[in-house]
N, C-alpha and C. Protein backbone atom coordinates (compact mmCIF):
# COMPACT_ATOMS: atom_id res chain seq x y z
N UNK A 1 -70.12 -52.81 201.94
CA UNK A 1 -71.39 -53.52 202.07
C UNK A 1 -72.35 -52.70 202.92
N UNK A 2 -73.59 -52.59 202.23
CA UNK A 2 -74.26 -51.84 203.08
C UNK A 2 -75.15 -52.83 204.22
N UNK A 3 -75.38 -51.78 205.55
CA UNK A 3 -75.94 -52.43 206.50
C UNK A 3 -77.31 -52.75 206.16
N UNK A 4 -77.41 -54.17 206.97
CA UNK A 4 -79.01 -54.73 206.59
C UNK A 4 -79.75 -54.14 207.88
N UNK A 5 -81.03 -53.77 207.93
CA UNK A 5 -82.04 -53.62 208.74
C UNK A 5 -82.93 -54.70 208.92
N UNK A 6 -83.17 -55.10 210.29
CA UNK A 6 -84.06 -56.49 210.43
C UNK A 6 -85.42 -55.94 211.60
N UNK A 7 -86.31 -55.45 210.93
CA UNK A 7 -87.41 -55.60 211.75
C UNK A 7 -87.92 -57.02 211.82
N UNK A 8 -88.30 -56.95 213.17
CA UNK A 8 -88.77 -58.52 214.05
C UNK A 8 -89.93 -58.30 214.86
N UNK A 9 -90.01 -59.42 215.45
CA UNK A 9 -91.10 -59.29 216.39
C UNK A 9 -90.60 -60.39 217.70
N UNK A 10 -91.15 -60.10 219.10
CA UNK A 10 -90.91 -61.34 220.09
C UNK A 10 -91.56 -62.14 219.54
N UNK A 11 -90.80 -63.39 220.06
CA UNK A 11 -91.29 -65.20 219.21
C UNK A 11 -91.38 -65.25 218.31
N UNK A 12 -90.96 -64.63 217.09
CA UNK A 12 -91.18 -64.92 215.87
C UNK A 12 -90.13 -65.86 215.59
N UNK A 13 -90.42 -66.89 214.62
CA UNK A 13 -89.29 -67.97 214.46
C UNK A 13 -88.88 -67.71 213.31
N UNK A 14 -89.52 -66.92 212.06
CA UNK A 14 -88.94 -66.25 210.92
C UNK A 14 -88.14 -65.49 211.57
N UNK A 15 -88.63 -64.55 212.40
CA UNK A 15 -87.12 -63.61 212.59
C UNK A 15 -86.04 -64.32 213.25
N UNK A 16 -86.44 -65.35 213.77
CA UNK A 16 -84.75 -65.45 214.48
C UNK A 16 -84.37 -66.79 213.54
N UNK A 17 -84.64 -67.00 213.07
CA UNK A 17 -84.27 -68.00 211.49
C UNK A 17 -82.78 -67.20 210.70
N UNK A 18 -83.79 -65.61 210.57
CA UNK A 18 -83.20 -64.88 209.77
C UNK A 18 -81.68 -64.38 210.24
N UNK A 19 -82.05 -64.14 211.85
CA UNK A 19 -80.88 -63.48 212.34
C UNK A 19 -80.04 -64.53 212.34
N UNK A 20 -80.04 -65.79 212.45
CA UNK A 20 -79.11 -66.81 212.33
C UNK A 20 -78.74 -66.92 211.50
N UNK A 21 -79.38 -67.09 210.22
CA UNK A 21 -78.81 -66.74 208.56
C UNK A 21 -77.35 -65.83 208.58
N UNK A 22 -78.00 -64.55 208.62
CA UNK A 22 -77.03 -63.58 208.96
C UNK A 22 -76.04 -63.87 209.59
N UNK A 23 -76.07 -64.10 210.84
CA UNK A 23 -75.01 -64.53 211.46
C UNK A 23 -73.61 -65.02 210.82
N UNK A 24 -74.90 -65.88 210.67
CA UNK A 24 -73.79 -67.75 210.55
C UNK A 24 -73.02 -67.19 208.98
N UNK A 25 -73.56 -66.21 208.17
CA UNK A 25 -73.04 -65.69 206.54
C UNK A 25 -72.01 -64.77 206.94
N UNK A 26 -71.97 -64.50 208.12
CA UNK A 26 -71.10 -63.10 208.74
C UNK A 26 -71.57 -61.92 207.84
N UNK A 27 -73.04 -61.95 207.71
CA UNK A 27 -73.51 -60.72 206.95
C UNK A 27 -73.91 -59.27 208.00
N UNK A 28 -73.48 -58.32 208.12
CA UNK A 28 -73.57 -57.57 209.51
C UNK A 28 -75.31 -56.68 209.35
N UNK A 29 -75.72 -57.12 210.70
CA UNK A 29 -76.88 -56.43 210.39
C UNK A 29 -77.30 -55.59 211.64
N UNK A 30 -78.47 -54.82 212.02
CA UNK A 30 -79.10 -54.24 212.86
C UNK A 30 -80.28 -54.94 213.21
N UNK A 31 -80.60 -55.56 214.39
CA UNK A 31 -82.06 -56.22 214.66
C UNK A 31 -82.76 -54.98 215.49
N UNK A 32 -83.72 -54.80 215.23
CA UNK A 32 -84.87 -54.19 216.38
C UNK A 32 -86.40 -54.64 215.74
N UNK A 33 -86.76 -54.44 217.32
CA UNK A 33 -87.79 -55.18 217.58
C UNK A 33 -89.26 -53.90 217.49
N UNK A 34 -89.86 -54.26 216.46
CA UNK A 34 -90.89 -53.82 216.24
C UNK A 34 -91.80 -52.76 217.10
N UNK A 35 -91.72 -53.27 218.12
CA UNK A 35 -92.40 -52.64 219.54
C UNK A 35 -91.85 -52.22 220.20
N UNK A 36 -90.51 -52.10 219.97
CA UNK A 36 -89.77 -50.80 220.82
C UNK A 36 -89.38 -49.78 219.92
N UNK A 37 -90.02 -49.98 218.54
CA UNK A 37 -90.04 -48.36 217.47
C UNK A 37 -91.13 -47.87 218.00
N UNK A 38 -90.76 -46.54 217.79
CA UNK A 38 -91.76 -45.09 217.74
C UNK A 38 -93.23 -45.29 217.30
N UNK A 39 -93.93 -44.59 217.34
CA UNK A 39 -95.20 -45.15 216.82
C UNK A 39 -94.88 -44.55 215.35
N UNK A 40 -94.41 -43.54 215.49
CA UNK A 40 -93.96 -42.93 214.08
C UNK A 40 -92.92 -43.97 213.00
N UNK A 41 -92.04 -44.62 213.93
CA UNK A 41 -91.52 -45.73 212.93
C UNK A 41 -92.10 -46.50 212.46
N UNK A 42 -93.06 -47.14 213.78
CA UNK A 42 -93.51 -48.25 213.16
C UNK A 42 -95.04 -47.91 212.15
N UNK A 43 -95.26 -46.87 211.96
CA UNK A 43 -96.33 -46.74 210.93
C UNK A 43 -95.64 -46.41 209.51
N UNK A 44 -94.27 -45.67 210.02
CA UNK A 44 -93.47 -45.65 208.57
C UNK A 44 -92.84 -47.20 207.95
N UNK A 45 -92.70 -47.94 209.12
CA UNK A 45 -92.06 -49.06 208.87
C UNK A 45 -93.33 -49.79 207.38
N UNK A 46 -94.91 -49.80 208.57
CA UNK A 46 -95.46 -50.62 207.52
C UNK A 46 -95.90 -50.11 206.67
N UNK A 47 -96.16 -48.86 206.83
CA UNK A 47 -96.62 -48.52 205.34
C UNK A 47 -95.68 -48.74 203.87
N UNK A 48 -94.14 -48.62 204.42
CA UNK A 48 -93.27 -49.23 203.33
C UNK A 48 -93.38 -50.58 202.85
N UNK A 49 -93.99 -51.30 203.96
CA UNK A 49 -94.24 -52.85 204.03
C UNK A 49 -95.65 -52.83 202.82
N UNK A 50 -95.98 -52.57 203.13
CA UNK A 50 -98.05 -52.69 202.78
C UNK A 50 -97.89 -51.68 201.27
N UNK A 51 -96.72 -51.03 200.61
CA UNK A 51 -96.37 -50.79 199.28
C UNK A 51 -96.00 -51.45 198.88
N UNK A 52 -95.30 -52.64 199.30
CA UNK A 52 -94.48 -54.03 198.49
C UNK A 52 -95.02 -55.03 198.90
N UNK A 53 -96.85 -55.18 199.37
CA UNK A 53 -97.06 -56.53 199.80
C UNK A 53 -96.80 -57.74 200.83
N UNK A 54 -95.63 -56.45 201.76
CA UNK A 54 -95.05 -57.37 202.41
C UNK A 54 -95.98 -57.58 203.93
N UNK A 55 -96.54 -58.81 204.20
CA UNK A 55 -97.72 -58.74 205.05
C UNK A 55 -97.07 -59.18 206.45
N UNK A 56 -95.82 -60.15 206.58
CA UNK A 56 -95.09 -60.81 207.62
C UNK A 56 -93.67 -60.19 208.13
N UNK A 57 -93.73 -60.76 209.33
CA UNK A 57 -91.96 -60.45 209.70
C UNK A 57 -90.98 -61.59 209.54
N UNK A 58 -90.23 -61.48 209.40
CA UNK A 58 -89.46 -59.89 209.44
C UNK A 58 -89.61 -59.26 208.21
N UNK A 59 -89.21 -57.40 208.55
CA UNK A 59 -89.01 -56.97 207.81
C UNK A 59 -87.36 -56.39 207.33
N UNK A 60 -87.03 -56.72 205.76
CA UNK A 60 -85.52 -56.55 205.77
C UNK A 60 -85.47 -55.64 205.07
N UNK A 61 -84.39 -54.69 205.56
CA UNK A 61 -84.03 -53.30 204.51
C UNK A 61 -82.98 -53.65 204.25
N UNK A 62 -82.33 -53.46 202.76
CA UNK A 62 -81.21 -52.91 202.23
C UNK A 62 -80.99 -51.83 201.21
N UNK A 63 -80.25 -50.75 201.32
CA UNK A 63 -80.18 -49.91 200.99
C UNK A 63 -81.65 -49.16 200.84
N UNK A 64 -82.55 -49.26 202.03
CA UNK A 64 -83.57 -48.39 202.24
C UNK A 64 -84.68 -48.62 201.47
N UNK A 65 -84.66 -50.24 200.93
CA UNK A 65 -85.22 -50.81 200.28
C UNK A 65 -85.56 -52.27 201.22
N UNK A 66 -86.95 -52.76 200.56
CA UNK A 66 -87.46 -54.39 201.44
C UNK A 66 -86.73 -54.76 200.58
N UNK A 67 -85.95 -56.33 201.45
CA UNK A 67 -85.70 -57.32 200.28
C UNK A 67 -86.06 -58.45 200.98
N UNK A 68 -85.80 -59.60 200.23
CA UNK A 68 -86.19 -60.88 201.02
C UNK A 68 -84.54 -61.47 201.08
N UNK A 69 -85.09 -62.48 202.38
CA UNK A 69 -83.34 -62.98 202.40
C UNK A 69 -83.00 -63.22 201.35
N UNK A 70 -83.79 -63.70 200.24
CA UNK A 70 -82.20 -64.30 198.80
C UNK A 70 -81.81 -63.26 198.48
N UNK A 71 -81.80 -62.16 198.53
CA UNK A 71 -81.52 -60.89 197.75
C UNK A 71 -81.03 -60.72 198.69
N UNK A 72 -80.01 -60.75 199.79
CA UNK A 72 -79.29 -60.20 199.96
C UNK A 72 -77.80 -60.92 199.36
């Protein structure tokens, strides 16, 4: 199974919705928090975001791809 990537943000209640999802599925993932990426991540982050429309957090990677939670 490949690892999920969870970009977040502080207080976001989507993201910690999500990380509980995960959890509670015993689906194994990586959380980090938006603002402690690079400036270089986080402009790579959204520009991957802002190619798929994706305007909110979190953001989820699998296999180096966005997905939304049902897809995982």
């Amino acid at each position: 199974m490949q690892l999920i990537l969870l970009i977040g943000t502080k207080h976001c209640s989507r993201c910690q919705m999500t990380t509980n999802i995960l959890t509670n599925k015993n689906i194994p993932f990586e959380y980090k928090l938006f603002d402690s990426l690079s400036q270089e991540d986080q402009d790579k982050y959204l520009n991957i975001a802002k190619n798929v429309n994706q305007t909110s957090f979190p953001i989820i990677f699998k296999d180096d791809k966005i997905v939304t939670l049902q897809q995982i």
